[in-house]
Structures are given as C-alpha cells and as structure tokens.
Protein backbone atom coordinates (compact mmCIF):
# COMPACT_ATOMS: atom_id res chain seq x y z
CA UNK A 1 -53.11 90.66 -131.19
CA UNK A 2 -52.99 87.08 -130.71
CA UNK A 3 -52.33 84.21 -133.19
CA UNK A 4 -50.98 80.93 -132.77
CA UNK A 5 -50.56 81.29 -129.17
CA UNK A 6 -48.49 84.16 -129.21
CA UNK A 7 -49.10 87.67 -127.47
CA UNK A 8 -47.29 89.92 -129.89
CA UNK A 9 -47.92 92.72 -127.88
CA UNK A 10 -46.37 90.81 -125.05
CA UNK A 11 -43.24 90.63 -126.99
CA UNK A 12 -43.38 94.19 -128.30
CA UNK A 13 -42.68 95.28 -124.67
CA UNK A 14 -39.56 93.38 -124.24
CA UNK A 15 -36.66 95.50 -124.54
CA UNK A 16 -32.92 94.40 -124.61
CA UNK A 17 -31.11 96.27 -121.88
CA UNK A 18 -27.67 97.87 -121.72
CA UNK A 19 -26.51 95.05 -118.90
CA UNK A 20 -28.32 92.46 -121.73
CA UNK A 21 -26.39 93.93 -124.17
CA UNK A 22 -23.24 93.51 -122.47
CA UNK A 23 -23.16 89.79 -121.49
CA UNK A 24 -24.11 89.15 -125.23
CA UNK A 25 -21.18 91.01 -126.88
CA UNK A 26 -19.11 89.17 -123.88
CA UNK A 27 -20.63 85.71 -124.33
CA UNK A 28 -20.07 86.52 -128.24
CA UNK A 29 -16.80 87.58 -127.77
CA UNK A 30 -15.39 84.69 -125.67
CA UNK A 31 -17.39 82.23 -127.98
CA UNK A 32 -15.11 83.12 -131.15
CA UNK A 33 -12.14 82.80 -129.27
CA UNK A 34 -11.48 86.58 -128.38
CA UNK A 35 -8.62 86.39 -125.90
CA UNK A 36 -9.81 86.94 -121.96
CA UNK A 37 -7.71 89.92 -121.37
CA UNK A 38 -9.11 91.37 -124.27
CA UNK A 39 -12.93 91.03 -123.22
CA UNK A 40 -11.99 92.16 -119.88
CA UNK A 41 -10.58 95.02 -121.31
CA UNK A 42 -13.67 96.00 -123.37
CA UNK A 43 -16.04 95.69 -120.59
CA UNK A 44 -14.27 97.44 -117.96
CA UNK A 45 -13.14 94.45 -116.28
CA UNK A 46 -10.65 91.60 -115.16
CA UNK A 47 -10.18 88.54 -116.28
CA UNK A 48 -10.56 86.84 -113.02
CA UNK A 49 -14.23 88.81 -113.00
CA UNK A 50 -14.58 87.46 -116.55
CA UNK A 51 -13.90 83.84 -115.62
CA UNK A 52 -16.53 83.96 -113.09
CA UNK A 53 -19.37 85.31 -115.07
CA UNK A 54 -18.78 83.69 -117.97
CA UNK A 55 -16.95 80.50 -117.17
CA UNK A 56 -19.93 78.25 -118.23
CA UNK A 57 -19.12 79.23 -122.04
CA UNK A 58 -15.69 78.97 -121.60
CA UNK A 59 -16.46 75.17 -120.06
CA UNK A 60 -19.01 74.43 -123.44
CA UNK A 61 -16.07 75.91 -125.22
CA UNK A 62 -13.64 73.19 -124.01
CA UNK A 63 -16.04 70.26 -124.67
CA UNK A 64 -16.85 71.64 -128.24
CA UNK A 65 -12.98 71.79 -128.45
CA UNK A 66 -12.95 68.01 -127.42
CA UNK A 67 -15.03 67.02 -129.86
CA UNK A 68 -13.38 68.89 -132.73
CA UNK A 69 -10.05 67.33 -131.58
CA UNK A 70 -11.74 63.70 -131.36
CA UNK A 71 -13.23 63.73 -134.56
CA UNK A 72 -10.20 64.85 -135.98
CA UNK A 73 -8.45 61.94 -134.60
CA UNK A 74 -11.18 59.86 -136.36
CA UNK A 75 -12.50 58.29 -132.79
C-alpha cells in the first residue's frame, strides 16, 4: 500500500531492537537528569562507558542548561 509517498509496508517491517531499545531508555534517562551512576547501573555499565556513548546528549544538555540560565538572567 502506497499513499502519499509512503510505503506502509516498508514501515511495517521495521522493528525496534533490544540494543534500540536500550540507547532510548539511556538517552531518555540522561535527558531528565537521571544521575550517570545511576544509568550505568541500569544498563550494566560504567559511567566512563556512559560518557562515551552518550556524551553528545549530555553536551545538548549543557547548552539547553545555558540557555535556561541566560534567560533567567533576562540576557
């Protein structure tokens, strides 16, 4: 089935894998603050590991953080 450009089928047959699943609960995790320690802990892990994989969140993290703390400064 086709419409509008999309191949629904085509998306049927994507399937969210365990590995998938487990940067998403991480990148989740880190995004609402959940201490490093404790994601390392869920997934098995350490938090130097943690730091590595997900470090570009942590870095869009501290320029969201920035921001907040700019605007709240009224600059």
């Amino acid at each position: 089935m086709r419409t509008n450009g999309t191949d629904y089928q085509e998306i049927r047959k994507k399937r969210i894998t365990p590995n998938g699943l487990r940067h998403t609960h991480a990148t989740i995790m880190i995004s609402k603050g959940v201490p490093l320690q404790t994601v390392a802990d869920r997934l098995g892990n350490t938090p130097e590991m943690i730091l590595r994989v997900y470090g570009h969140t942590l870095k869009e993290l501290e320029v969201e953080s920035v921001k907040i703390f700019n605007d709240a400064l009224n600059f």
